[in-house]
PDB file of N, CA and C in Angstrom:
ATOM      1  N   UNK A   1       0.820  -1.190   0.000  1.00  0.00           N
ATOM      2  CA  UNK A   1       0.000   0.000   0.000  1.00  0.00           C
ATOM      3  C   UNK A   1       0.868   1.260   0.000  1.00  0.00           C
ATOM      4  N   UNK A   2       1.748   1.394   0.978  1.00  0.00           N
ATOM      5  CA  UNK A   2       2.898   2.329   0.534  1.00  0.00           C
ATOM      6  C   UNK A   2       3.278   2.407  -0.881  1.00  0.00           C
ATOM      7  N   UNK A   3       3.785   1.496  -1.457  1.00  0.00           N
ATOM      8  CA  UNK A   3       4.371   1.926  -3.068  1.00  0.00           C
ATOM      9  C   UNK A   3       3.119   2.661  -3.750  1.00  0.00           C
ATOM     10  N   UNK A   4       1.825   1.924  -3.427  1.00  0.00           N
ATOM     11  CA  UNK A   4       0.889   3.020  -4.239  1.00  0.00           C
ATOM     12  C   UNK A   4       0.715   4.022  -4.316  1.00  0.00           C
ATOM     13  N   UNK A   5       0.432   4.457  -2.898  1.00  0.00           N
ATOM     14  CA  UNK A   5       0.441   5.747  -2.030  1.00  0.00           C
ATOM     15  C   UNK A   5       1.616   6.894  -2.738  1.00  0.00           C
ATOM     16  N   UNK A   6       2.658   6.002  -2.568  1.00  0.00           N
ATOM     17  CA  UNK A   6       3.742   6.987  -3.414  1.00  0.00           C
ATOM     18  C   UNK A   6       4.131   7.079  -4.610  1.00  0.00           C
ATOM     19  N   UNK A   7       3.540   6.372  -5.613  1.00  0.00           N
ATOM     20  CA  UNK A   7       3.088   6.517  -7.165  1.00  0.00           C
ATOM     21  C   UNK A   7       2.136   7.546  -7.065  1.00  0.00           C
ATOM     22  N   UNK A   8       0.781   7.532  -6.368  1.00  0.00           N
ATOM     23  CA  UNK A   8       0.349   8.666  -6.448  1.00  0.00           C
ATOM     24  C   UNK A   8       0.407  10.016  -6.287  1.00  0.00           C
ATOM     25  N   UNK A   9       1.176  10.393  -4.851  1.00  0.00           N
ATOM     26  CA  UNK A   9       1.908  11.481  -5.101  1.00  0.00           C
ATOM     27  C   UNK A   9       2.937  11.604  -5.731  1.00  0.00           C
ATOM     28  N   UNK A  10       3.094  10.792  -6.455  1.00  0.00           N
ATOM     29  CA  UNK A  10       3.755  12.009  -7.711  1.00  0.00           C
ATOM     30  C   UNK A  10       3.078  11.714  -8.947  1.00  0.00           C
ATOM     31  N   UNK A  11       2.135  11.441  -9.365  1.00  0.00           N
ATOM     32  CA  UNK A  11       1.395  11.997  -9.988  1.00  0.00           C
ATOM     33  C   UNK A  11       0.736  13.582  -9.850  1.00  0.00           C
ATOM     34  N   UNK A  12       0.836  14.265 -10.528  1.00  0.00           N
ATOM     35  CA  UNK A  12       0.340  15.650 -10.375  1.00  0.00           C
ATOM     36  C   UNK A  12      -1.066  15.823 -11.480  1.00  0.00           C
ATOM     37  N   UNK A  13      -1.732  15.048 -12.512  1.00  0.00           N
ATOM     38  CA  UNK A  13      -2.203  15.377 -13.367  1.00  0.00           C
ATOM     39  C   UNK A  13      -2.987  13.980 -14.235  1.00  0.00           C
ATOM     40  N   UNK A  14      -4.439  14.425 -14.025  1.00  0.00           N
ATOM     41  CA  UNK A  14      -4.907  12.495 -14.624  1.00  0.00           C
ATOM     42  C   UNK A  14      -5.554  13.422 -15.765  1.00  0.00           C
ATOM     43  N   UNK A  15      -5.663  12.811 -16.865  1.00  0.00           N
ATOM     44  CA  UNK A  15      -6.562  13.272 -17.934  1.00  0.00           C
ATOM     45  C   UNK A  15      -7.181  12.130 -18.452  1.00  0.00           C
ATOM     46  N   UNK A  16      -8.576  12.649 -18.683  1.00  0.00           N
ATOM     47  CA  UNK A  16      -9.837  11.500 -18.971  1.00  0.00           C
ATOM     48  C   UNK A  16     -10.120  12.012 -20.121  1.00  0.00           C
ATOM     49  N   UNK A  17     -10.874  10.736 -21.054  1.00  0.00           N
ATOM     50  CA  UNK A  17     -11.880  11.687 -22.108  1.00  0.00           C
ATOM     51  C   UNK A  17     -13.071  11.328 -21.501  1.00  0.00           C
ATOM     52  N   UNK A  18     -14.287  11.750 -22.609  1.00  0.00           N
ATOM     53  CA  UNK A  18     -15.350  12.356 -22.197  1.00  0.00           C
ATOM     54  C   UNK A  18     -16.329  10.879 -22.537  1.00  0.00           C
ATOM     55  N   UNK A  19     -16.501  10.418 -23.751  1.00  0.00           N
ATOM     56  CA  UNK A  19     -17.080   9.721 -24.515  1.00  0.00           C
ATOM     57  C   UNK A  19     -16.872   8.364 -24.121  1.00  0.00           C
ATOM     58  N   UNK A  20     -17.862   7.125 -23.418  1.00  0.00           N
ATOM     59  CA  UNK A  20     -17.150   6.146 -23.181  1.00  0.00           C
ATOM     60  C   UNK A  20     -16.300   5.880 -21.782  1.00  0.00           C
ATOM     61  N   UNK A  21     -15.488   6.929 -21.924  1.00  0.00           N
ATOM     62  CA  UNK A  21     -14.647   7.234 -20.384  1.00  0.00           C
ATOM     63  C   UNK A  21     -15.292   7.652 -19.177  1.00  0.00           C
ATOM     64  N   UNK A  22     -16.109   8.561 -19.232  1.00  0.00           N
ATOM     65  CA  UNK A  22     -16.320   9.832 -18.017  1.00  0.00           C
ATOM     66  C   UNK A  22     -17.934   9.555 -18.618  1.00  0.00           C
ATOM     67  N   UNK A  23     -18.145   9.405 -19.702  1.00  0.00           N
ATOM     68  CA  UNK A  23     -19.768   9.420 -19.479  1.00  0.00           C
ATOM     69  C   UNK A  23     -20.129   7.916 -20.176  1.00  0.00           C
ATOM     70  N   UNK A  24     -21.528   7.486 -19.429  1.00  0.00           N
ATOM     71  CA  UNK A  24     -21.586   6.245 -20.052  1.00  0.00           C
ATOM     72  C   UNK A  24     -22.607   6.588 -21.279  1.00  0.00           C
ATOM     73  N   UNK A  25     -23.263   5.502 -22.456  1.00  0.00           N
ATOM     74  CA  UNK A  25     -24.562   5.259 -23.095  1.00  0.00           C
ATOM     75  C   UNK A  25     -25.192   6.151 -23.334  1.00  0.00           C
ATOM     76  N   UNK A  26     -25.508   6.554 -22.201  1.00  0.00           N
ATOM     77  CA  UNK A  26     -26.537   7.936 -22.046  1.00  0.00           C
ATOM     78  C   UNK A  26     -25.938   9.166 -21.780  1.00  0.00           C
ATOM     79  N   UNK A  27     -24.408   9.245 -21.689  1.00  0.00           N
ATOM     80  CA  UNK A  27     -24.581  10.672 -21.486  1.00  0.00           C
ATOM     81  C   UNK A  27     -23.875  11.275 -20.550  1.00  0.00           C
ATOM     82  N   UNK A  28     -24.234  10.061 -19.546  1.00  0.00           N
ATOM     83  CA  UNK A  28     -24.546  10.877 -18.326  1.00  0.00           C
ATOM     84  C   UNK A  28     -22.845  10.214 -17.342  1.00  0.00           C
ATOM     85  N   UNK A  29     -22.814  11.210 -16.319  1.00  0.00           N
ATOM     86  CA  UNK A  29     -21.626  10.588 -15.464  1.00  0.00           C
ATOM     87  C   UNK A  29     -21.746   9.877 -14.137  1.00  0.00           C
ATOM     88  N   UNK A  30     -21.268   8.551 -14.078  1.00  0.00           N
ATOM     89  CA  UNK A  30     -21.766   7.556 -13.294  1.00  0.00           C
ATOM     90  C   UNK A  30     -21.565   8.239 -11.714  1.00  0.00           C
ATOM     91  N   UNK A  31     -22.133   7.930 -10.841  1.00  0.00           N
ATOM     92  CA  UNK A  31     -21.635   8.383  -9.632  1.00  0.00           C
ATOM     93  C   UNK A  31     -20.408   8.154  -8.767  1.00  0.00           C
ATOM     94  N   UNK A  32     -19.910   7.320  -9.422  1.00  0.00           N
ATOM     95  CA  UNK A  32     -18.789   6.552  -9.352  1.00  0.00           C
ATOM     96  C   UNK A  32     -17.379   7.175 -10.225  1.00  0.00           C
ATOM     97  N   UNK A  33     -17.825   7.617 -11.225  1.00  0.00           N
ATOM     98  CA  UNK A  33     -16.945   8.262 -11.878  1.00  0.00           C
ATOM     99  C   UNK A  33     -16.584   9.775 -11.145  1.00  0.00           C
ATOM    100  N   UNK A  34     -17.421  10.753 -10.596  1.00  0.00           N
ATOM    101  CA  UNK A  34     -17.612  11.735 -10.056  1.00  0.00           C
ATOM    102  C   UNK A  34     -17.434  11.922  -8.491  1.00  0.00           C
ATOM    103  N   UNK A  35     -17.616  10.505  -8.251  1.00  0.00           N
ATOM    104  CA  UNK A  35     -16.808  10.045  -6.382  1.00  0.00           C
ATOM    105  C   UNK A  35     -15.359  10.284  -6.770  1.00  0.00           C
ATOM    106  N   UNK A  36     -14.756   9.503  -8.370  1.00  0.00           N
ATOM    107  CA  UNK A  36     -13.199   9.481  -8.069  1.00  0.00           C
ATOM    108  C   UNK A  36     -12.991  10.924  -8.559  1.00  0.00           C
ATOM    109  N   UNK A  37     -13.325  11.730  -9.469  1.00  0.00           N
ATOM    110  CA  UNK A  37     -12.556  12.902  -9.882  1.00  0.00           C
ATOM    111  C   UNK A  37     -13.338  13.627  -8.342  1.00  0.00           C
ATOM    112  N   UNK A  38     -14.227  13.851  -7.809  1.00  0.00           N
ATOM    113  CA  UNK A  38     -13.938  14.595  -6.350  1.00  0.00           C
ATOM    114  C   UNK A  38     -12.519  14.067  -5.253  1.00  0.00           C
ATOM    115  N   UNK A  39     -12.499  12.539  -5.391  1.00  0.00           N
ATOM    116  CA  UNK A  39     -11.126  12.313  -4.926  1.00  0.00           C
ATOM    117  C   UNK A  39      -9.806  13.071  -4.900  1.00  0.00           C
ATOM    118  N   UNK A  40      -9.616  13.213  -6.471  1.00  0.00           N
ATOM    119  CA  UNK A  40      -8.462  13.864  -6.871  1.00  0.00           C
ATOM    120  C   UNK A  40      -8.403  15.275  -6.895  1.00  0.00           C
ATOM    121  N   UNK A  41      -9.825  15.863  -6.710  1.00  0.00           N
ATOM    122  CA  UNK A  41      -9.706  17.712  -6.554  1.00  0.00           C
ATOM    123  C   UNK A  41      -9.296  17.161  -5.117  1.00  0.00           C
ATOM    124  N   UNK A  42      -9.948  16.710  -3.914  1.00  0.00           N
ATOM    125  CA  UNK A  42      -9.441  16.354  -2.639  1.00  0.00           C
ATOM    126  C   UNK A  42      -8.130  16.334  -2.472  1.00  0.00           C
ATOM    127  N   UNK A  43      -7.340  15.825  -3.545  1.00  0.00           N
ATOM    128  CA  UNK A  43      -5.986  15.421  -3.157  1.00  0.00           C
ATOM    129  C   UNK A  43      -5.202  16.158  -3.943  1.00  0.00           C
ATOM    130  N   UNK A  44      -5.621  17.433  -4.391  1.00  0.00           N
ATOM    131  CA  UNK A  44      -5.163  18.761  -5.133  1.00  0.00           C
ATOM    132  C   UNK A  44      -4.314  17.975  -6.440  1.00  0.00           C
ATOM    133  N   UNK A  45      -5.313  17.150  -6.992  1.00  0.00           N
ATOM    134  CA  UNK A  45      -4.735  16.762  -8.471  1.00  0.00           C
ATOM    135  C   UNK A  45      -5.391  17.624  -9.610  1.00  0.00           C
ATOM    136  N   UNK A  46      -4.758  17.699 -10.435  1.00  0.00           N
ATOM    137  CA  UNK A  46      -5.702  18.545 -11.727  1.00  0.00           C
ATOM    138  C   UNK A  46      -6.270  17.636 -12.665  1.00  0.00           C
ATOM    139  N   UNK A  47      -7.074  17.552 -13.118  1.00  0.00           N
ATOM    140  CA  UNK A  47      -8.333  16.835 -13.306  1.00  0.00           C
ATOM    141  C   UNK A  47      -8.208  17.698 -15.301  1.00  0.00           C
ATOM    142  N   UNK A  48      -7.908  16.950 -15.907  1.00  0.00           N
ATOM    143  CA  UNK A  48      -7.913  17.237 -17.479  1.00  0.00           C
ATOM    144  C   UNK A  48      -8.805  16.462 -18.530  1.00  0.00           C
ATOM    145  N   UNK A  49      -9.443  17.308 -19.089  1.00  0.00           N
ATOM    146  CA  UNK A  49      -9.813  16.514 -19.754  1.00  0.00           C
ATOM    147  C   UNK A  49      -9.901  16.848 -21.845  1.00  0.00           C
ATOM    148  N   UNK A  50      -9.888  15.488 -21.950  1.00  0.00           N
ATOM    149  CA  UNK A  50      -9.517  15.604 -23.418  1.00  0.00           C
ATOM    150  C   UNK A  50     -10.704  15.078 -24.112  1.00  0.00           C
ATOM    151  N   UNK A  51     -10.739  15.563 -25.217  1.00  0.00           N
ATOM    152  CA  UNK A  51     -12.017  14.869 -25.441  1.00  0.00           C
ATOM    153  C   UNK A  51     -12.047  15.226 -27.022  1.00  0.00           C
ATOM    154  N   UNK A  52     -13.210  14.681 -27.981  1.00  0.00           N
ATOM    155  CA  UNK A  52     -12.853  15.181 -29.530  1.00  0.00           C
ATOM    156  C   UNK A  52     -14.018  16.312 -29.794  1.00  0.00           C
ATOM    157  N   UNK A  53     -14.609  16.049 -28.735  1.00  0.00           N
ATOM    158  CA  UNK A  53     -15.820  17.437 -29.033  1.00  0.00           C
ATOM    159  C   UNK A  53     -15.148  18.571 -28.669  1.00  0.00           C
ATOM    160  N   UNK A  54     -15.899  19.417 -29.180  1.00  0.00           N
ATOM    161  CA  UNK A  54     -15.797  21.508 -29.358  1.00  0.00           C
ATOM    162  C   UNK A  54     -16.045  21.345 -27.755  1.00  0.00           C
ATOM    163  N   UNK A  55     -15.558  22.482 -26.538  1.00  0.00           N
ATOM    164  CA  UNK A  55     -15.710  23.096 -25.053  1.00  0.00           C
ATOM    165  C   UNK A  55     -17.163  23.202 -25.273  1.00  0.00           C
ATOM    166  N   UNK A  56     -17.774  23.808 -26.179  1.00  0.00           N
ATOM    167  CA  UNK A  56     -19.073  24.261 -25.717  1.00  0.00           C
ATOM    168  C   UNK A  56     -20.312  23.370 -25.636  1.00  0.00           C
ATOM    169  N   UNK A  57     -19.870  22.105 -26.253  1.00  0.00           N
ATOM    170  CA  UNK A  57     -20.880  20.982 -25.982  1.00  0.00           C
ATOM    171  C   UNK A  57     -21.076  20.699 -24.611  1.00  0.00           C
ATOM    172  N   UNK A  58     -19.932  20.758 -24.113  1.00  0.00           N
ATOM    173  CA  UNK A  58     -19.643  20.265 -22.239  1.00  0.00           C
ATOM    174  C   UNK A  58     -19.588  21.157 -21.329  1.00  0.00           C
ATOM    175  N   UNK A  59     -19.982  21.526 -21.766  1.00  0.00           N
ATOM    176  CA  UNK A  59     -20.254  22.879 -20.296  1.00  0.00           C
ATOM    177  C   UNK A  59     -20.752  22.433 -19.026  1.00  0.00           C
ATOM    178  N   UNK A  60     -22.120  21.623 -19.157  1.00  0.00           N
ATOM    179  CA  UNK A  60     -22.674  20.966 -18.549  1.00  0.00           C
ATOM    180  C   UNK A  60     -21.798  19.689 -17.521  1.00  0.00           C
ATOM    181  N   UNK A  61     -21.001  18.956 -18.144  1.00  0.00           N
ATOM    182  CA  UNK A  61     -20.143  18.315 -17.806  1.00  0.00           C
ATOM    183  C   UNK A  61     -19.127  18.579 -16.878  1.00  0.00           C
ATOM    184  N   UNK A  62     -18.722  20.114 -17.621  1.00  0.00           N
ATOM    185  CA  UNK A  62     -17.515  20.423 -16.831  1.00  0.00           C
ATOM    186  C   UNK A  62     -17.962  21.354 -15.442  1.00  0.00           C
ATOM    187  N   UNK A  63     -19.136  21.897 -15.598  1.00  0.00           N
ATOM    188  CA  UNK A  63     -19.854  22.248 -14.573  1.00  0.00           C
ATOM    189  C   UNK A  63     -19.787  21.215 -13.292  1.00  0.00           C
ATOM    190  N   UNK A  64     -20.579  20.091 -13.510  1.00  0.00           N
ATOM    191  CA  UNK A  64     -20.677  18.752 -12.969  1.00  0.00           C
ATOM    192  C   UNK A  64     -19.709  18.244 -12.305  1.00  0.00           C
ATOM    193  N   UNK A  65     -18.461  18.388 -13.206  1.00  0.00           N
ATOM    194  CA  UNK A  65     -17.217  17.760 -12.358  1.00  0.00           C
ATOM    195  C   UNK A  65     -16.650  18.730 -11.620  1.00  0.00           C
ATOM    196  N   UNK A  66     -16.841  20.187 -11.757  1.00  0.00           N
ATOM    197  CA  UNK A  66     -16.178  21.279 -11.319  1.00  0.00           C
ATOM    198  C   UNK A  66     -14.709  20.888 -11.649  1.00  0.00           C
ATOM    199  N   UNK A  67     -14.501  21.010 -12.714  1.00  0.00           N
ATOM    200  CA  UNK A  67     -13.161  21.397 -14.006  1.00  0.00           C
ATOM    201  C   UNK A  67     -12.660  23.013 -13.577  1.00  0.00           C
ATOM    202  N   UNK A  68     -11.541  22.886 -13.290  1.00  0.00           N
ATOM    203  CA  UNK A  68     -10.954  24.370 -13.123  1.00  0.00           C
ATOM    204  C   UNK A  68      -9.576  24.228 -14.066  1.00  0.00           C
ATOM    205  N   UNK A  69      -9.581  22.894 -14.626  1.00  0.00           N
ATOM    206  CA  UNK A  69      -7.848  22.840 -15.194  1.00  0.00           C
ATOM    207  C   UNK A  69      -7.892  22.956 -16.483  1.00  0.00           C
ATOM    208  N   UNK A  70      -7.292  22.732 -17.562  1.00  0.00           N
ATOM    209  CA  UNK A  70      -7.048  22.725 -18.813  1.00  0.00           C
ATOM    210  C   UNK A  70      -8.531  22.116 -19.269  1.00  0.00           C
ATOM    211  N   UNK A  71      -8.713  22.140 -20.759  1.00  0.00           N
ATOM    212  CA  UNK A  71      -9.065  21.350 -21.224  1.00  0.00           C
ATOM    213  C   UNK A  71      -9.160  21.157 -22.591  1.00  0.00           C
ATOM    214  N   UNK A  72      -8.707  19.552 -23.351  1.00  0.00           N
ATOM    215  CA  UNK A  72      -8.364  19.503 -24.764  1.00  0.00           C
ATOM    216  C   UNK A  72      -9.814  19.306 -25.257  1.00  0.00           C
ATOM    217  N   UNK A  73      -9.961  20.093 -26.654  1.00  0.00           N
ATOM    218  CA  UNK A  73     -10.916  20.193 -26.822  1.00  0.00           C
ATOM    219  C   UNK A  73     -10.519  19.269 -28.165  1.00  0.00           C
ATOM    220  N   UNK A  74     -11.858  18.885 -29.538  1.00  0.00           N
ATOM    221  CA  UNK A  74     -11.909  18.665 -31.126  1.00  0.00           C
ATOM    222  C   UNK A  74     -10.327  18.392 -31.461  1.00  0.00           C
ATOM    223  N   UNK A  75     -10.323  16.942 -30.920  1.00  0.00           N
ATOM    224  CA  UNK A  75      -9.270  16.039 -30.748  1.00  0.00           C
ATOM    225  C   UNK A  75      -7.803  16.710 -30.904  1.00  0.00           C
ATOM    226  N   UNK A  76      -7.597  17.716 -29.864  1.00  0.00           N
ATOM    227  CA  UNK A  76      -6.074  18.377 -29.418  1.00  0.00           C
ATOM    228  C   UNK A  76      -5.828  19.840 -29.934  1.00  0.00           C
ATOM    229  N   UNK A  77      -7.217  19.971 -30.959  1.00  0.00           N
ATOM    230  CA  UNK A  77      -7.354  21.441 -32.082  1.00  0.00           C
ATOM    231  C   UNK A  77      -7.377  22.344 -30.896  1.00  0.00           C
ATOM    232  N   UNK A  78      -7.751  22.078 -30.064  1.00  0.00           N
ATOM    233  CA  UNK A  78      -8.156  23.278 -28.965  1.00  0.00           C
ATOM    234  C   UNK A  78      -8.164  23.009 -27.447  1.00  0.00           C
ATOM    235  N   UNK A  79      -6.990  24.140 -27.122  1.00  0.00           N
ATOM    236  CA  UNK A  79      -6.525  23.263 -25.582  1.00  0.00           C
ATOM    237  C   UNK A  79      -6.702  25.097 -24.949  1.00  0.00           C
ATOM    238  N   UNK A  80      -7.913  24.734 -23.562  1.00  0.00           N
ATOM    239  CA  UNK A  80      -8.293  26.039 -22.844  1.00  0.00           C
ATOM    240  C   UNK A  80      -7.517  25.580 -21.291  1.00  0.00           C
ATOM    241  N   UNK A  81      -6.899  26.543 -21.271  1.00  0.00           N
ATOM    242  CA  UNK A  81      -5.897  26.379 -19.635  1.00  0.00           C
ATOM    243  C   UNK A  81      -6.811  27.131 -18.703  1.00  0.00           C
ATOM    244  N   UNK A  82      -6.878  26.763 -17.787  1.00  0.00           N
ATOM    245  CA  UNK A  82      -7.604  27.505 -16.772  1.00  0.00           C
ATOM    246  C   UNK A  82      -8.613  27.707 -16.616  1.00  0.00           C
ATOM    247  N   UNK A  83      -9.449  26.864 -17.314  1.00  0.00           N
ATOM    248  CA  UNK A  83     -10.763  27.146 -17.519  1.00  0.00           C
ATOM    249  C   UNK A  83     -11.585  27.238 -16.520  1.00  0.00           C
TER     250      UNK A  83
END
């Protein structure tokens, strides 16, 4: 459990996509998926996400997860820092 523990801190940065990854079938984001990215704002990780859709489809999403970090937008065409 130690070696994990310390793989994770040093990790500084997880990036998910959107499609498949972070949302299932419908859309929508499992509660389970949204337990672990609250984890990692908890543990002052930055939370990225990449995805092939345009920012403005996900608003909703990024609302949801409360996204404050980057994010790749229309597969890498468009990367917003700080969002």
């Amino acid at each position: 459990m130690a070696k994990e523990n310390n793989l994770f801190n040093k990790i500084h940065a997880f990036i998910f996509d959107m499609d498949g990854t972070l949302l299932n079938d419908k859309n929508q984001i499992s509660e389970s998926n949204l337990n672990a990215i609250n984890f990692l704002h908890l543990n002052n990780k930055k939370v990225i996400i990449a995805t092939g859709r345009p920012n403005y489809m996900n608003h909703q999403y990024y609302d949801a997860l409360n996204l404050k970090d980057a994010i790749i937008g229309i597969n890498g065409a468009m990367v917003d820092l700080n969002w």
